[in-house]
Protein backbone atom coordinates (compact mmCIF):
# COMPACT_ATOMS: atom_id res chain seq x y z
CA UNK A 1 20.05 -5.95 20.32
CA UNK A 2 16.83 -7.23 18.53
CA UNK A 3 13.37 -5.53 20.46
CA UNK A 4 11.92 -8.88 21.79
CA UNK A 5 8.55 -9.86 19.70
CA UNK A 6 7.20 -12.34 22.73
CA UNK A 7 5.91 -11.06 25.58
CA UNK A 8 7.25 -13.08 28.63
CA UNK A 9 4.15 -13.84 30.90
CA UNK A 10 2.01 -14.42 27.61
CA UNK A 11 1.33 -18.22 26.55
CA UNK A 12 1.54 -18.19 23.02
CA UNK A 13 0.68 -21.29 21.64
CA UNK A 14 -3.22 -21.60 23.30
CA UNK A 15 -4.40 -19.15 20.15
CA UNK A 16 -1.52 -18.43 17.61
CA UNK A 17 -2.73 -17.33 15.11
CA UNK A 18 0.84 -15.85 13.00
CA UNK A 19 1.24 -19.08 10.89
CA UNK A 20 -1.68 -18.68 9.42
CA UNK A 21 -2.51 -14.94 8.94
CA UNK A 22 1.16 -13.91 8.34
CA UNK A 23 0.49 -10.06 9.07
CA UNK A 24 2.13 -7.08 7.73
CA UNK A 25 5.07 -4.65 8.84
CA UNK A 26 4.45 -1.83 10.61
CA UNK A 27 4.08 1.48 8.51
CA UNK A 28 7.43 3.03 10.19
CA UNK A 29 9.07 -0.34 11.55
CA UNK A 30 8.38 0.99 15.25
CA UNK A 31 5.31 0.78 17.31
CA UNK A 32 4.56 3.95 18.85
CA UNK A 33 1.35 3.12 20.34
CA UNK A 34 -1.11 0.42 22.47
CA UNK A 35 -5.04 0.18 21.54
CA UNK A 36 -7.38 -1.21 23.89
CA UNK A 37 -10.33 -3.57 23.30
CA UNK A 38 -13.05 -5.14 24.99
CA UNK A 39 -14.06 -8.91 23.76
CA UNK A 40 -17.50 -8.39 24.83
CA UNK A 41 -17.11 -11.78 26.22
CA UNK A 42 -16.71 -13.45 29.11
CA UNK A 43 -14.46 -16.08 27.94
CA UNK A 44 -11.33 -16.26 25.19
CA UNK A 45 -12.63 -15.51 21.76
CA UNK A 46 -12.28 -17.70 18.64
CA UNK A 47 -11.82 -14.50 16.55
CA UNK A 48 -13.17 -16.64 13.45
CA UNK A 49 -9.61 -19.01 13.53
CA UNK A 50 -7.39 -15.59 13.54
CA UNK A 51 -9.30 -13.63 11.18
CA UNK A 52 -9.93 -10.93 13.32
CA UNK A 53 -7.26 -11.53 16.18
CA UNK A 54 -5.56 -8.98 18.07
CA UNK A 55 -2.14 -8.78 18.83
CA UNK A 56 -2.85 -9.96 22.99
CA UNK A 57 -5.86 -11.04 24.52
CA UNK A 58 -5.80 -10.54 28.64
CA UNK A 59 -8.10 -11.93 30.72
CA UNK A 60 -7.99 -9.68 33.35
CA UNK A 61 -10.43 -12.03 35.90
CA UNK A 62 -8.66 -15.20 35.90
CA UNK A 63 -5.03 -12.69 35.45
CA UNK A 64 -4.01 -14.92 32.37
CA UNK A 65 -2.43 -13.76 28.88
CA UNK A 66 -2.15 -14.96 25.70
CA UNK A 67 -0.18 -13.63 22.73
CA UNK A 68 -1.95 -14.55 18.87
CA UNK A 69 1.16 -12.41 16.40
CA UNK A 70 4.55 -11.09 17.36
CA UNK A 71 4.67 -7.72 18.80
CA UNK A 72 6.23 -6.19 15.62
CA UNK A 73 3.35 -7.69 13.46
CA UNK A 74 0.01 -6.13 11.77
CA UNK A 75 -2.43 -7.59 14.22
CA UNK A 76 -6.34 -7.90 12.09
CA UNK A 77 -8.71 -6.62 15.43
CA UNK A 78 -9.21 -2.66 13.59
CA UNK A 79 -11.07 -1.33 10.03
CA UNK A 80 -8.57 0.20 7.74
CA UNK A 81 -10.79 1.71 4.82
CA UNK A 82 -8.82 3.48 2.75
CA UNK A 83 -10.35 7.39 2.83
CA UNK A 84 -8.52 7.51 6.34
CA UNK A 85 -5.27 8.07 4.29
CA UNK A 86 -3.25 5.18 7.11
CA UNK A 87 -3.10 1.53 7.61
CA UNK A 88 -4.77 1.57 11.18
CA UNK A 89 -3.59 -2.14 11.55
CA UNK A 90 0.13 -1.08 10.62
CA UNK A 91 0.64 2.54 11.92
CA UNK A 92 2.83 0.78 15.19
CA UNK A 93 0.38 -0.30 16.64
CA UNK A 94 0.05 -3.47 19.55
CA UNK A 95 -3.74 -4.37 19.87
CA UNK A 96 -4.96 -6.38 23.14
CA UNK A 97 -8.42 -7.19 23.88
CA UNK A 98 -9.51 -7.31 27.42
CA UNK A 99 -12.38 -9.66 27.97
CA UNK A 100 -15.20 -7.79 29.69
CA UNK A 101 -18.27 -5.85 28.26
CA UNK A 102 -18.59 -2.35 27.39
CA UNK A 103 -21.92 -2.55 26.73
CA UNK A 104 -24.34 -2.18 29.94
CA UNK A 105 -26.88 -3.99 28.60
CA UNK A 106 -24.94 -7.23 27.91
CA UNK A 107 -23.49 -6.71 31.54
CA UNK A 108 -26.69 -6.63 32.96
CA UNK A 109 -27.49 -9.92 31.05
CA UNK A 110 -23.34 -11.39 31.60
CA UNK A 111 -21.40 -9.53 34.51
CA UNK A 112 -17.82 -8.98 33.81
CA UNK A 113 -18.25 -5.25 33.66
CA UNK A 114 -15.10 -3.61 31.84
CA UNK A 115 -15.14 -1.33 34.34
CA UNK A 116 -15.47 -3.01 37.41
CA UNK A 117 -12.03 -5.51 36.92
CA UNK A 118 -10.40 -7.04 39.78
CA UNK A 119 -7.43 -4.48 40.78
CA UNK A 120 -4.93 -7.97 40.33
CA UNK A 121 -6.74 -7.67 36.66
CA UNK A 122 -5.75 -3.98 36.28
CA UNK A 123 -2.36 -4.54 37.79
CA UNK A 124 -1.71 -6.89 35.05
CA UNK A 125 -2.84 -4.76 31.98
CA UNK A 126 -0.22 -2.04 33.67
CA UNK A 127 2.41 -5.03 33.90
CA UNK A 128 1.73 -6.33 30.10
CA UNK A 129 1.44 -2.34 28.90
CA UNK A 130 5.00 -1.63 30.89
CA UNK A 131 6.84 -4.36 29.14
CA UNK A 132 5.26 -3.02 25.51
CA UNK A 133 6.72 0.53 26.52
CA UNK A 134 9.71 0.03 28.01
CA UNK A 135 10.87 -2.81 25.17
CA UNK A 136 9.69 -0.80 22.11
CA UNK A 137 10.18 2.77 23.30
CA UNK A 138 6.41 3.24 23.56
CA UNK A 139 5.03 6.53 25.53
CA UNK A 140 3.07 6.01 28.55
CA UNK A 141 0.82 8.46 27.66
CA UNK A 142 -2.95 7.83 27.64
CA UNK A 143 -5.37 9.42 25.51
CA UNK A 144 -6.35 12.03 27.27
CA UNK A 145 -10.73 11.86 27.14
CA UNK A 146 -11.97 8.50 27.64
CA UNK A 147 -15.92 7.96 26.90
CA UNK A 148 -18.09 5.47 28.39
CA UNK A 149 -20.17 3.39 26.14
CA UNK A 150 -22.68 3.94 24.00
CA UNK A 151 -21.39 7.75 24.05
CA UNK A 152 -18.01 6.69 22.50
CA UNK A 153 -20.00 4.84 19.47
CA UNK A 154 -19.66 6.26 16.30
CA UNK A 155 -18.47 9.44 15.52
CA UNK A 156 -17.74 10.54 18.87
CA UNK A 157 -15.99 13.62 20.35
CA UNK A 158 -12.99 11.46 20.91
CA UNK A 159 -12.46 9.59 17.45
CA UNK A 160 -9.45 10.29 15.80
CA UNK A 161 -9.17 11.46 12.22
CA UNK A 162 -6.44 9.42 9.94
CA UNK A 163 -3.52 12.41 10.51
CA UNK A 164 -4.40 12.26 14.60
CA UNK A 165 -4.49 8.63 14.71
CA UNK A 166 -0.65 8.53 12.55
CA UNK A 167 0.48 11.14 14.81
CA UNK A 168 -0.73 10.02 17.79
CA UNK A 169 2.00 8.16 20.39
CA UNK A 170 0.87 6.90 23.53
CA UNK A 171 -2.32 4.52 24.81
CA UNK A 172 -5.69 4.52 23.22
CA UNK A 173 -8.90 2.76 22.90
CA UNK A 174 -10.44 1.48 19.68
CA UNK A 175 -12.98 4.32 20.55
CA UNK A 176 -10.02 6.70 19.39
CA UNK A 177 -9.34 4.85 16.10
CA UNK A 178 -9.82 6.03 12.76
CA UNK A 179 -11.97 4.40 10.25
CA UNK A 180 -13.66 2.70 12.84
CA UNK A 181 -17.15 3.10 14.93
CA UNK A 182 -16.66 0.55 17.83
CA UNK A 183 -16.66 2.19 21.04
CA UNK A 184 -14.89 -0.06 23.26
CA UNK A 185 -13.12 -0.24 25.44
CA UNK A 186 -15.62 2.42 27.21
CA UNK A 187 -15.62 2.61 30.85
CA UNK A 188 -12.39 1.15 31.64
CA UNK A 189 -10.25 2.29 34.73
CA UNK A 190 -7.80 3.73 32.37
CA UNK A 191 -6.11 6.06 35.33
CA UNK A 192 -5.33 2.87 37.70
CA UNK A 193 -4.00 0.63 34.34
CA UNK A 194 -1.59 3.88 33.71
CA UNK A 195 -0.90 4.26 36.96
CA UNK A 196 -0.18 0.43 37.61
CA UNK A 197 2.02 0.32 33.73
CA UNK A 198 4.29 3.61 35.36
CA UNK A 199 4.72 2.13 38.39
CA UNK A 200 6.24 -1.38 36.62
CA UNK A 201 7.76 0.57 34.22
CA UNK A 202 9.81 2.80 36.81
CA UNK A 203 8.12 5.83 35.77
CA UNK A 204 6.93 8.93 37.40
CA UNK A 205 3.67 10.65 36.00
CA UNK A 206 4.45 13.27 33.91
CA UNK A 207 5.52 16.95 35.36
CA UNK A 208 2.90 19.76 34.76
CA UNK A 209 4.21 21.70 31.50
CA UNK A 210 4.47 25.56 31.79
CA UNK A 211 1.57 25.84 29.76
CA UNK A 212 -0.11 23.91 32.86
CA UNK A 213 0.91 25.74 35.52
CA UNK A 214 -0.33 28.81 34.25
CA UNK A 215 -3.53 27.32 33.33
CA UNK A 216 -3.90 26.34 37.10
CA UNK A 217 -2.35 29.79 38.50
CA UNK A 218 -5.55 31.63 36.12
CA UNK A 219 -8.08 29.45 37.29
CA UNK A 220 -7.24 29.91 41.04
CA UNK A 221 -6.84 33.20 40.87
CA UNK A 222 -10.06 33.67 39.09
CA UNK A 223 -11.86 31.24 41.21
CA UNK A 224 -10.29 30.93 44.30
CA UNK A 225 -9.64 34.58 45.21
CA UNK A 226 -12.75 35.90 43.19
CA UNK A 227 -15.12 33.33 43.55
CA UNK A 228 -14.67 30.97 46.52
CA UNK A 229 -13.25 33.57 49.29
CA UNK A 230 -15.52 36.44 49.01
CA UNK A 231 -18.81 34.43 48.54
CA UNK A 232 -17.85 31.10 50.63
CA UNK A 233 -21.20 29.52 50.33
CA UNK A 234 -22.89 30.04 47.53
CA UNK A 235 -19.15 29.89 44.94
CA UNK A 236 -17.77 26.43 47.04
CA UNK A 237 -20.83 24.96 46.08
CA UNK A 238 -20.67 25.75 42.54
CA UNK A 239 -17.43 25.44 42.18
CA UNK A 240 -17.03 21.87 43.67
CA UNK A 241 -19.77 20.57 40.84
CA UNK A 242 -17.84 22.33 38.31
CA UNK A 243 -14.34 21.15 39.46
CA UNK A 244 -15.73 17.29 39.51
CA UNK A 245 -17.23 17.75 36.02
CA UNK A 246 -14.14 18.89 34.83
CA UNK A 247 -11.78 15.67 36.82
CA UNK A 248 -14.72 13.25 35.44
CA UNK A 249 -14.19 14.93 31.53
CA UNK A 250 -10.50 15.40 32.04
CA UNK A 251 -11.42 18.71 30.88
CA UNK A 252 -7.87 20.99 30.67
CA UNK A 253 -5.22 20.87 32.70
CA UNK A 254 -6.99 21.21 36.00
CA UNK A 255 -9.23 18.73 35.06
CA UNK A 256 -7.00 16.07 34.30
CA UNK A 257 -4.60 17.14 37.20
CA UNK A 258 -7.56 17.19 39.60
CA UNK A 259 -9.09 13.86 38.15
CA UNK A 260 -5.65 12.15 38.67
CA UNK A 261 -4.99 13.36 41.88
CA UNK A 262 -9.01 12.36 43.28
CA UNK A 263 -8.26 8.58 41.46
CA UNK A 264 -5.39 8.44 43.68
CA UNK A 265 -6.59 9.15 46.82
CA UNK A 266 -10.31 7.83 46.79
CA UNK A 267 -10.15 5.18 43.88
CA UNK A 268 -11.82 5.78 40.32
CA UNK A 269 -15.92 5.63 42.23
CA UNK A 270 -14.86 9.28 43.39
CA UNK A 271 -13.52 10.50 40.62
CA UNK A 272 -15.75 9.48 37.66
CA UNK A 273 -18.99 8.64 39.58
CA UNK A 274 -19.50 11.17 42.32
CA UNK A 275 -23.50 11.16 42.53
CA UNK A 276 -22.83 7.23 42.20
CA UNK A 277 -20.46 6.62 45.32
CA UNK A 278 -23.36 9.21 47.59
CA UNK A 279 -25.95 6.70 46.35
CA UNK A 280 -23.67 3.51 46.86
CA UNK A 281 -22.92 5.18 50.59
CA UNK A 282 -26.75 5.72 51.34
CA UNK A 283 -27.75 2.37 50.02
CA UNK A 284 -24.48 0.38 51.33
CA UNK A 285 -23.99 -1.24 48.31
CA UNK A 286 -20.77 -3.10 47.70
CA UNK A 287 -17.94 -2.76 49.86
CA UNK A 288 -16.87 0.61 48.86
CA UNK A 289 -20.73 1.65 49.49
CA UNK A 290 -20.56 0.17 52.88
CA UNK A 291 -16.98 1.57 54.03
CA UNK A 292 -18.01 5.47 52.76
CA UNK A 293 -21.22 4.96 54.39
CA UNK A 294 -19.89 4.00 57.49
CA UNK A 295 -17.29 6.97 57.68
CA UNK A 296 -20.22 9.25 56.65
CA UNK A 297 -22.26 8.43 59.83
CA UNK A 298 -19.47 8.03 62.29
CA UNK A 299 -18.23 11.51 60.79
CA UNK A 300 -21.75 13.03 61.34
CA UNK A 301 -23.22 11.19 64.21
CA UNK A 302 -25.89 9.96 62.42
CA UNK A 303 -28.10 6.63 63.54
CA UNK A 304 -31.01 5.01 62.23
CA UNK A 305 -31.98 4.46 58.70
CA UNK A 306 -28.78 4.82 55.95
CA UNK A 307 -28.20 8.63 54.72
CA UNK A 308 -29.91 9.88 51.90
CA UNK A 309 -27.58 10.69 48.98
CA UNK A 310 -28.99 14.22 49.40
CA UNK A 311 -27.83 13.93 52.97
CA UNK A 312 -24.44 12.65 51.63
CA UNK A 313 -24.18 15.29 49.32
CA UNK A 314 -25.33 17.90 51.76
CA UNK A 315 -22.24 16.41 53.90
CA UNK A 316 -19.40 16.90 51.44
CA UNK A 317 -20.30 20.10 50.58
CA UNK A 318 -20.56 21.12 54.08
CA UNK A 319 -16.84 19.83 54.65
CA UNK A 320 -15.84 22.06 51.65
CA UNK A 321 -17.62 25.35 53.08
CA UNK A 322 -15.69 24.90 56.20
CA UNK A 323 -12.38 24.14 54.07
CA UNK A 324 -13.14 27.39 52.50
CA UNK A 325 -13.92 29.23 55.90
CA UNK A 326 -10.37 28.36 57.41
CA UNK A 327 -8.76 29.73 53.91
CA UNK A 328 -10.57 33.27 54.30
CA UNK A 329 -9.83 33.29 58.00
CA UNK A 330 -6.06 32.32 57.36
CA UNK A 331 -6.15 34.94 54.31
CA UNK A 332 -7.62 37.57 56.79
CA UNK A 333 -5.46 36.57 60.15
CA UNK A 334 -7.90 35.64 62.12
């Protein structure tokens, strides 16, 4: 049976754009992979008539989709200069902009941060991703460093040259993309919208490869056993910087692992903006700011003014020296 070309929540006759900018075939006749955008709008672009058009736009604030060329189509949203040595609008790929800005200055001047959408908004981009993958065969694999903007402009550390881009398979941002300098979709809750796109997909996240697991078995032997045990104090401290640096980069296995696993349990704030979420608790802003800083001072039987992020700070790591305490006394039978 024919892989369906229509995606069955999108509308697609608001903006289609097909009938008049035909497209091309794919490179391979499959798609093997999904690239993000970010409009930079708040509102449905007019992408010049369909001259620069995606394959999808979402609007992940009012939870509403709309569907400009078949799925199988060259969509026109990328660059494709010719020293790359591959058709970056052909090589299988589906392209859907997200409305939202990138760019903190126009969200301090328009809102709609790109990464502060609506969890119904993520759940969708998960819903419309799922459908893409499970349709057309398409990995649900994200790229695995994800920049915030205006870091990702350019030549970044994460853009693709022409053979990564071909080979890649999986979920990327047009920050990956060869050819191409636009950093978008930057700061984008990339973890939730993968986690959201398994979960409708009927996935599980993928197992630890052996590589992996001896990657983690060095680094807690080296760190645990070396560092953190005989020097509580002094290594905890260290090492819990270190081992949010490396969740926030998705820097190895651990990293990514760790980052995953802290997304999961205390939402994408912990995990990508620790110093942020102690300043958001001291200063109770936003409901997340309000809720951590009310289990701070109930867990520390503070009163008065708000707690200092220092104070914050000074908590968690406290909680992580005694963590550490219990191991060495377990480890010694006490």
């Amino acid at each position: 049976m024919a892989n369906a070309k229509k995606l069955s929540m999108a509308n697609t006759t608001a903006q289609w754009f097909q009938d008049n900018f035909t497209g091309g075939d794919m490179s391979d006749g499959v798609l093997e992979k999904i690239l993000l955008h970010s409009t930079e709008t708040r509102s449905w672009p007019g992408y010049s008539g369909g001259a620069s058009s995606p394959t999808l736009t979402i609007d992940p604030w009012a939870c509403e989709v709309r569907q400009h060329h078949d799925l199988d189509r060259s969509a026109r949203a990328l660059r494709d200069p010719s020293y790359t040595g591959v058709r970056e609008n052909r090589d299988g790929v589906v392209q859907i902009e997200i409305i939202g800005y990138c760019d903190p200055g126009l969200v301090a001047d328009y809102g709609h941060d790109i990464g502060e959408i609506p969890d119904d908004g993520l759940r969708l981009i998960g819903q419309v991703l799922a459908e893409i993958a499970v349709e057309w065969d398409v990995p649900l694999k994200a790229a695995e460093r994800w920049l915030s903007y205006p870091a990702s402009y350019g030549d970044s550390s994460v853009r693709m040259s022409g053979e990564e881009y071909d080979a890649f398979k999986g979920v990327l941002g047009h920050m990956h993309a060869s050819g191409n300098t636009h950093g978008d979709p930057g700061d984008i809750d990339i973890d939730t919208i993968m986690q959201y796109a398994r979960e409708f997909a009927g996935q599980e996240e993928d197992e630890l490869t052996p590589e992996d697991k001896q990657w983690m078995a060095d680094w807690h032997k080296k760190h645990l056993e070396h560092d953190v045990l005989p020097g509580v104090e002094g290594a905890v401290r260290a090492g819990v910087l270190s081992a949010f640096e490396d969740a926030d980069e998705r820097n190895g296995p651990f990293g990514r692992r760790f980052g995953s696993v802290l997304n999961s349990l205390f939402g994408r704030l912990i995990r990508r903006h620790v110093k942020k979420a102690w300043g958001a608790a001291a200063r109770r802003d936003s409901p997340f700011g309000r809720q951590m800083g009310t289990s701070v001072h109930r867990a520390s039987n503070l009163t008065g003014a708000p707690a200092t992020p220092d104070q914050v700070e000074a908590l968690v790591r406290s909680a992580m020296d005694d963590l550490a305490a219990r191991l060495a006394a377990e480890r010694d039978g006490k």
